[in-house]
C-alpha atoms as a PDB file:
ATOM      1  CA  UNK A   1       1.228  18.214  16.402  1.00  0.00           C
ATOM      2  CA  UNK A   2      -0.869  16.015  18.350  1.00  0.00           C
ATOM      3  CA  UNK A   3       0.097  12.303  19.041  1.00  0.00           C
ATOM      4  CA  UNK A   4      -1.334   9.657  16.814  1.00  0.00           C
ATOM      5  CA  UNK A   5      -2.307   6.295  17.823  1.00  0.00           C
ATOM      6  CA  UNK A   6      -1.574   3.308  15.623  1.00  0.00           C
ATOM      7  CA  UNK A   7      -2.671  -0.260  15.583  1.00  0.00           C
ATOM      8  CA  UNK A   8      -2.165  -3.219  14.890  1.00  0.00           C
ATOM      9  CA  UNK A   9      -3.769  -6.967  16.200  1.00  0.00           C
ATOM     10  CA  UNK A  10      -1.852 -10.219  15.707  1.00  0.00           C
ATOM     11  CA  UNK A  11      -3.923 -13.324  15.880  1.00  0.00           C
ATOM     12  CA  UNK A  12      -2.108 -17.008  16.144  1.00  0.00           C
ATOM     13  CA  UNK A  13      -2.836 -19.578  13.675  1.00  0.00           C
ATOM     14  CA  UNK A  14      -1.453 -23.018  13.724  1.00  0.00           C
ATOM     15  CA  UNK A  15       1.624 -23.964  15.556  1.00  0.00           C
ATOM     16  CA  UNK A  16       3.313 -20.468  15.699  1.00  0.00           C
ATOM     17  CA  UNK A  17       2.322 -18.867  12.904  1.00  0.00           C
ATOM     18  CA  UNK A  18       0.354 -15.446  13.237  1.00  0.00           C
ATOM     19  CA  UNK A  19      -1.336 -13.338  11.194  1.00  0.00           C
ATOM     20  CA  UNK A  20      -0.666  -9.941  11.891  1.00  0.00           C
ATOM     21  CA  UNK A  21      -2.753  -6.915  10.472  1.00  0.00           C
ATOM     22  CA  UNK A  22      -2.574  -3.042  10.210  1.00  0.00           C
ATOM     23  CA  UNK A  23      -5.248  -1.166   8.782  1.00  0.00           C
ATOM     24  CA  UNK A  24      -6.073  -3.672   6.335  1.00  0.00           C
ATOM     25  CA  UNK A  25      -2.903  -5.092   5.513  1.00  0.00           C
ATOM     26  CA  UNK A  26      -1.973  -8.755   6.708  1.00  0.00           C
ATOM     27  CA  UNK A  27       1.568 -10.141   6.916  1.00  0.00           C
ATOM     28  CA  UNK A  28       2.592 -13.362   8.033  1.00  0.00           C
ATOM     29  CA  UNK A  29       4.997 -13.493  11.045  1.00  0.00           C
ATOM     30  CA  UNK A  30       6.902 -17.553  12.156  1.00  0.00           C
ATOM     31  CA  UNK A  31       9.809 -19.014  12.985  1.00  0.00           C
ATOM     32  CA  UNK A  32      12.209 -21.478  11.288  1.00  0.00           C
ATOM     33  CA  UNK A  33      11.251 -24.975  11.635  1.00  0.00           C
ATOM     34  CA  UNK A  34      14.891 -25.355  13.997  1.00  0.00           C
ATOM     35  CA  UNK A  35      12.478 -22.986  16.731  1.00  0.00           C
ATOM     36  CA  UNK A  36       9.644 -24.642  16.048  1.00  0.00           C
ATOM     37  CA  UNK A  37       7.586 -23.161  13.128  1.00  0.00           C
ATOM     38  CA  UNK A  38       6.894 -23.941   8.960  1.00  0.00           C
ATOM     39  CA  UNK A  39       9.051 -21.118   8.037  1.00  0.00           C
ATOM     40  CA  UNK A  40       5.800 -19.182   6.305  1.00  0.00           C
ATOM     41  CA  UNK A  41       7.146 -15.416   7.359  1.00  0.00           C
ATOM     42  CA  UNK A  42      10.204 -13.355   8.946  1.00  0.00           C
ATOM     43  CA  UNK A  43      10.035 -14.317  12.271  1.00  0.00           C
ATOM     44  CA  UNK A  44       9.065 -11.367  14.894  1.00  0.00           C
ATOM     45  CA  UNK A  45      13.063  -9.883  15.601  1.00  0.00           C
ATOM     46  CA  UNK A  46      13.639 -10.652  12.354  1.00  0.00           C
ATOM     47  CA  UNK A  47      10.456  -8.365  11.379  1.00  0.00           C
ATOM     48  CA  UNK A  48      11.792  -5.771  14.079  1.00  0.00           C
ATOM     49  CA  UNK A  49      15.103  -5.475  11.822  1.00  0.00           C
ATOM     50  CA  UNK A  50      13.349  -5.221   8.927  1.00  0.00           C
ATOM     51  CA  UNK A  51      10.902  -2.368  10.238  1.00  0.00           C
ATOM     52  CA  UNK A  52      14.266  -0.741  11.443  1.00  0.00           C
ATOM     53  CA  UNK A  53      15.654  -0.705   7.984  1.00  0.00           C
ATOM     54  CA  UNK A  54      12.213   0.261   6.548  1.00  0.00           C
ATOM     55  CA  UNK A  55      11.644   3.382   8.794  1.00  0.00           C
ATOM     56  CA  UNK A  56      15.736   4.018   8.043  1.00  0.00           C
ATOM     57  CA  UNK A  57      14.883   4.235   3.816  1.00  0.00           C
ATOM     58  CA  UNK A  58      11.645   6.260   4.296  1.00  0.00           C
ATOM     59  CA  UNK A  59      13.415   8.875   6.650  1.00  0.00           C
ATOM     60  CA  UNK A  60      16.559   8.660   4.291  1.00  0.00           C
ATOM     61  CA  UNK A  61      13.688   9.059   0.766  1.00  0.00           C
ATOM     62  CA  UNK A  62      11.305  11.951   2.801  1.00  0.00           C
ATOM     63  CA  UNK A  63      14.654  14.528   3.743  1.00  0.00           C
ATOM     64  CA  UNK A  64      17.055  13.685   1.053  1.00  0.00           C
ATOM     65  CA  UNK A  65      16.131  16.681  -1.152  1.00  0.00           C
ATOM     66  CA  UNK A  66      16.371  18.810   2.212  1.00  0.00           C
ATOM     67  CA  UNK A  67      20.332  17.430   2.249  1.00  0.00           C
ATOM     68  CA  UNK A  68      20.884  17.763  -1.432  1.00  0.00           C
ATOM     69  CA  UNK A  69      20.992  14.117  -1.820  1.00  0.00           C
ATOM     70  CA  UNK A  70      20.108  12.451  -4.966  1.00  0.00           C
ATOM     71  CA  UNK A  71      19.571   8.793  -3.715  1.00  0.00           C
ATOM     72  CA  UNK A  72      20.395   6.528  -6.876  1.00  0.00           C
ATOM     73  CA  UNK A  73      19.778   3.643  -4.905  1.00  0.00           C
ATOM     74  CA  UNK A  74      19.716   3.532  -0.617  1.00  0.00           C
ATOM     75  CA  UNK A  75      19.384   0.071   1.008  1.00  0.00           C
ATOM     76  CA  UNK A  76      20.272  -1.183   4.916  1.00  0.00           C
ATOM     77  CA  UNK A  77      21.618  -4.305   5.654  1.00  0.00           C
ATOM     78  CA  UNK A  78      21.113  -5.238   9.783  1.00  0.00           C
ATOM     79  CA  UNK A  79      22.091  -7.852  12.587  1.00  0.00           C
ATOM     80  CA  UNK A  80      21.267  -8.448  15.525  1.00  0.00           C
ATOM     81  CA  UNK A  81      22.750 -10.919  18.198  1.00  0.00           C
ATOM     82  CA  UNK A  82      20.333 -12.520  19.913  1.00  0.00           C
ATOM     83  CA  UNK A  83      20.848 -15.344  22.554  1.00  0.00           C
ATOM     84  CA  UNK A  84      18.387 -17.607  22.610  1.00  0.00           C
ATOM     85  CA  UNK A  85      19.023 -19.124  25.705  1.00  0.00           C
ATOM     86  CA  UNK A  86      16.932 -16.024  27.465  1.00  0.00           C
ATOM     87  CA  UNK A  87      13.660 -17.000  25.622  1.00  0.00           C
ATOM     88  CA  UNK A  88      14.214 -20.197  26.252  1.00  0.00           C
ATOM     89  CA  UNK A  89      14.669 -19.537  29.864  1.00  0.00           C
ATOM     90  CA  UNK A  90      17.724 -21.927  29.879  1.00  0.00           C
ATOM     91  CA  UNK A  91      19.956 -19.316  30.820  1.00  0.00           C
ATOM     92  CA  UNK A  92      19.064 -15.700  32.768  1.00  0.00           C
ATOM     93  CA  UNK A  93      20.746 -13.427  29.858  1.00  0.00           C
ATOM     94  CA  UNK A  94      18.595 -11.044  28.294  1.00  0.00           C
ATOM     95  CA  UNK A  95      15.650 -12.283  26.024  1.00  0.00           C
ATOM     96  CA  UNK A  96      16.132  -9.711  23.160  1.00  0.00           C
ATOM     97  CA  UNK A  97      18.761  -8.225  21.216  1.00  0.00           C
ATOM     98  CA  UNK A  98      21.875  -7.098  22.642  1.00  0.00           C
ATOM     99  CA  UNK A  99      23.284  -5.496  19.436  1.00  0.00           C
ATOM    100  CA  UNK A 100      21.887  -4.543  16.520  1.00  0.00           C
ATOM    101  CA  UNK A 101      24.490  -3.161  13.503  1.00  0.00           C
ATOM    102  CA  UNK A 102      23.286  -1.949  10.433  1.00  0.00           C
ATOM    103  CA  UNK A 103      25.031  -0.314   7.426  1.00  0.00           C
ATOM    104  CA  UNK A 104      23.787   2.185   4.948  1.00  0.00           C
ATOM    105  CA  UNK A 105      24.524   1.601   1.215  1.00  0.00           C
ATOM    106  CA  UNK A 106      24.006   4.811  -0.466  1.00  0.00           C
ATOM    107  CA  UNK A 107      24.580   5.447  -4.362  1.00  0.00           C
ATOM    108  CA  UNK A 108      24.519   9.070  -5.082  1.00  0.00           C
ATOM    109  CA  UNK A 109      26.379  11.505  -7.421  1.00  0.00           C
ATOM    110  CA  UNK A 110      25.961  13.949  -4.332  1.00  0.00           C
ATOM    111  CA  UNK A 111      28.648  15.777  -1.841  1.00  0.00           C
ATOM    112  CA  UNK A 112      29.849  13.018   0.645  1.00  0.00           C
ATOM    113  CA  UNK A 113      28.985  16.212   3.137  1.00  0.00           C
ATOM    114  CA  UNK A 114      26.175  16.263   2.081  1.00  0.00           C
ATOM    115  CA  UNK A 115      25.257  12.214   2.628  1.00  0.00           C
ATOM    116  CA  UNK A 116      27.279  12.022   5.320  1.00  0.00           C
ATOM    117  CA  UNK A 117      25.220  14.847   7.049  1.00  0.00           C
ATOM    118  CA  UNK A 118      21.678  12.877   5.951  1.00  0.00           C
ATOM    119  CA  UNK A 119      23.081   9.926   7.152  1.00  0.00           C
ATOM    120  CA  UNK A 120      23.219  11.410  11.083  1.00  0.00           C
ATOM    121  CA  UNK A 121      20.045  12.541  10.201  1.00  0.00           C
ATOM    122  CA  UNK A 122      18.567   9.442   9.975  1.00  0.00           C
ATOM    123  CA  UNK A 123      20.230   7.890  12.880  1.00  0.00           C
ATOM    124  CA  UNK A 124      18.546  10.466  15.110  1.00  0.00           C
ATOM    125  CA  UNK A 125      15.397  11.227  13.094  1.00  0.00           C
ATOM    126  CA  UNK A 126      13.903   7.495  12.608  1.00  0.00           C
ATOM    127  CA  UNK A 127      10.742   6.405  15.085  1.00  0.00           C
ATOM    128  CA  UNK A 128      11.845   2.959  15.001  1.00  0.00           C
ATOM    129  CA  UNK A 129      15.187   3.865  15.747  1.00  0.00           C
ATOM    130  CA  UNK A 130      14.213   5.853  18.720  1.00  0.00           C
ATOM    131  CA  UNK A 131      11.861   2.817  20.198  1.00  0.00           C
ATOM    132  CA  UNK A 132      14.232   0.816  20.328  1.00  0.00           C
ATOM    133  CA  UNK A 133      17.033   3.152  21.620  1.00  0.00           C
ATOM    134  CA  UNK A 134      15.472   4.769  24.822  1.00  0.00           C
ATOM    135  CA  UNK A 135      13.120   2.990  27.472  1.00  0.00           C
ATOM    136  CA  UNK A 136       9.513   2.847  26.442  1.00  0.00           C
ATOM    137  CA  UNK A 137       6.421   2.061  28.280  1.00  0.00           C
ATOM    138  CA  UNK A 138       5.233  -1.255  27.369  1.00  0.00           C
ATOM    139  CA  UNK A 139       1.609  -1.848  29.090  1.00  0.00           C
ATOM    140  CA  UNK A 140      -0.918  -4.359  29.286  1.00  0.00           C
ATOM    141  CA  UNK A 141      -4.108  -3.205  29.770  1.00  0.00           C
ATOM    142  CA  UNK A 142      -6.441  -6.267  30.018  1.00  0.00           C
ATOM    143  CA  UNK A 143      -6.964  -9.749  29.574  1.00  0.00           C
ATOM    144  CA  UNK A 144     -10.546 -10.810  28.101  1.00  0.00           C
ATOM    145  CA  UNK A 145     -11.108 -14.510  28.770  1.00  0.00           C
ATOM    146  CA  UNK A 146     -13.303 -15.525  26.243  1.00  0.00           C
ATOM    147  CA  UNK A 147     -15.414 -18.464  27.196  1.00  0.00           C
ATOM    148  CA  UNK A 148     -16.604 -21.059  23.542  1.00  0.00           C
ATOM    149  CA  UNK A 149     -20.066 -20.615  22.806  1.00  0.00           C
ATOM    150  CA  UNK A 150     -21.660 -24.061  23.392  1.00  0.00           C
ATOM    151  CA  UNK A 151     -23.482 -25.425  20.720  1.00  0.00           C
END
């Protein structure tokens, strides 16, 4: 199967909110007001948890029949330690995550083999999960300088 290509564009609003679209869809990402925002939206590792447990449920609702899983209910709660000293450059530790946890919560009247098994499954099988596992190539590949259009 060939590789797709998805997009998305993030444009910043006032102070540090941003609006941040994907084929048609807007969400809003900001921070708490205690790191500077209006608390409008998740803020963006906060969003990166929650796309985490997002890709998690879809892998765990797309292959459960393929484990003989009946999923009553499946939900993923997630942490992540974060020092914020990196982004704030007051200290040289790293500026994202260096942990993230998550448990499964799985209600199903199905063979604990059987969950168990899906369970791995999804560990190994999620895109999200494998971005932010293994190096990936991060590039940027201009900067446009946009001069105001005088009036």
């Amino acid at each position: 199967m060939p590789k797709e290509i998805f997009k998305a564009s993030a444009v910043l609003q006032e102070g540090v909110k941003v609006d941040v679209q994907a084929r048609g869809f807007h969400i809003t990402i900001d921070e708490p007001a205690n790191l500077g925002g209006t608390d409008q939206g998740m803020n963006p590792v906060e969003m990166l948890l929650g796309a985490l447990g997002a890709c998690q449920s879809i892998v765990a609702r797309v292959y459960s029949q393929k484990f003989g899983v009946e999923l009553e209910d499946f939900r993923v709660e997630l942490e992540g330690d974060l020092d914020t000293d990196g982004f704030m450059n007051k200290s040289d530790v790293r500026r994202g995550y260096s942990d993230i946890r998550y448990t499964y919560y799985i209600k199903s009247p199905s063979p604990e083999e059987n969950i168990r098994a899906l369970a791995d499954f999804i560990a190994k099988t999620c895109p999200v999960d494998d971005t932010i596992s293994n190096p990936v190539n991060v590039t940027r590949s201009e900067i446009i300088i946009e001069k105001p259009v005088a009036l």
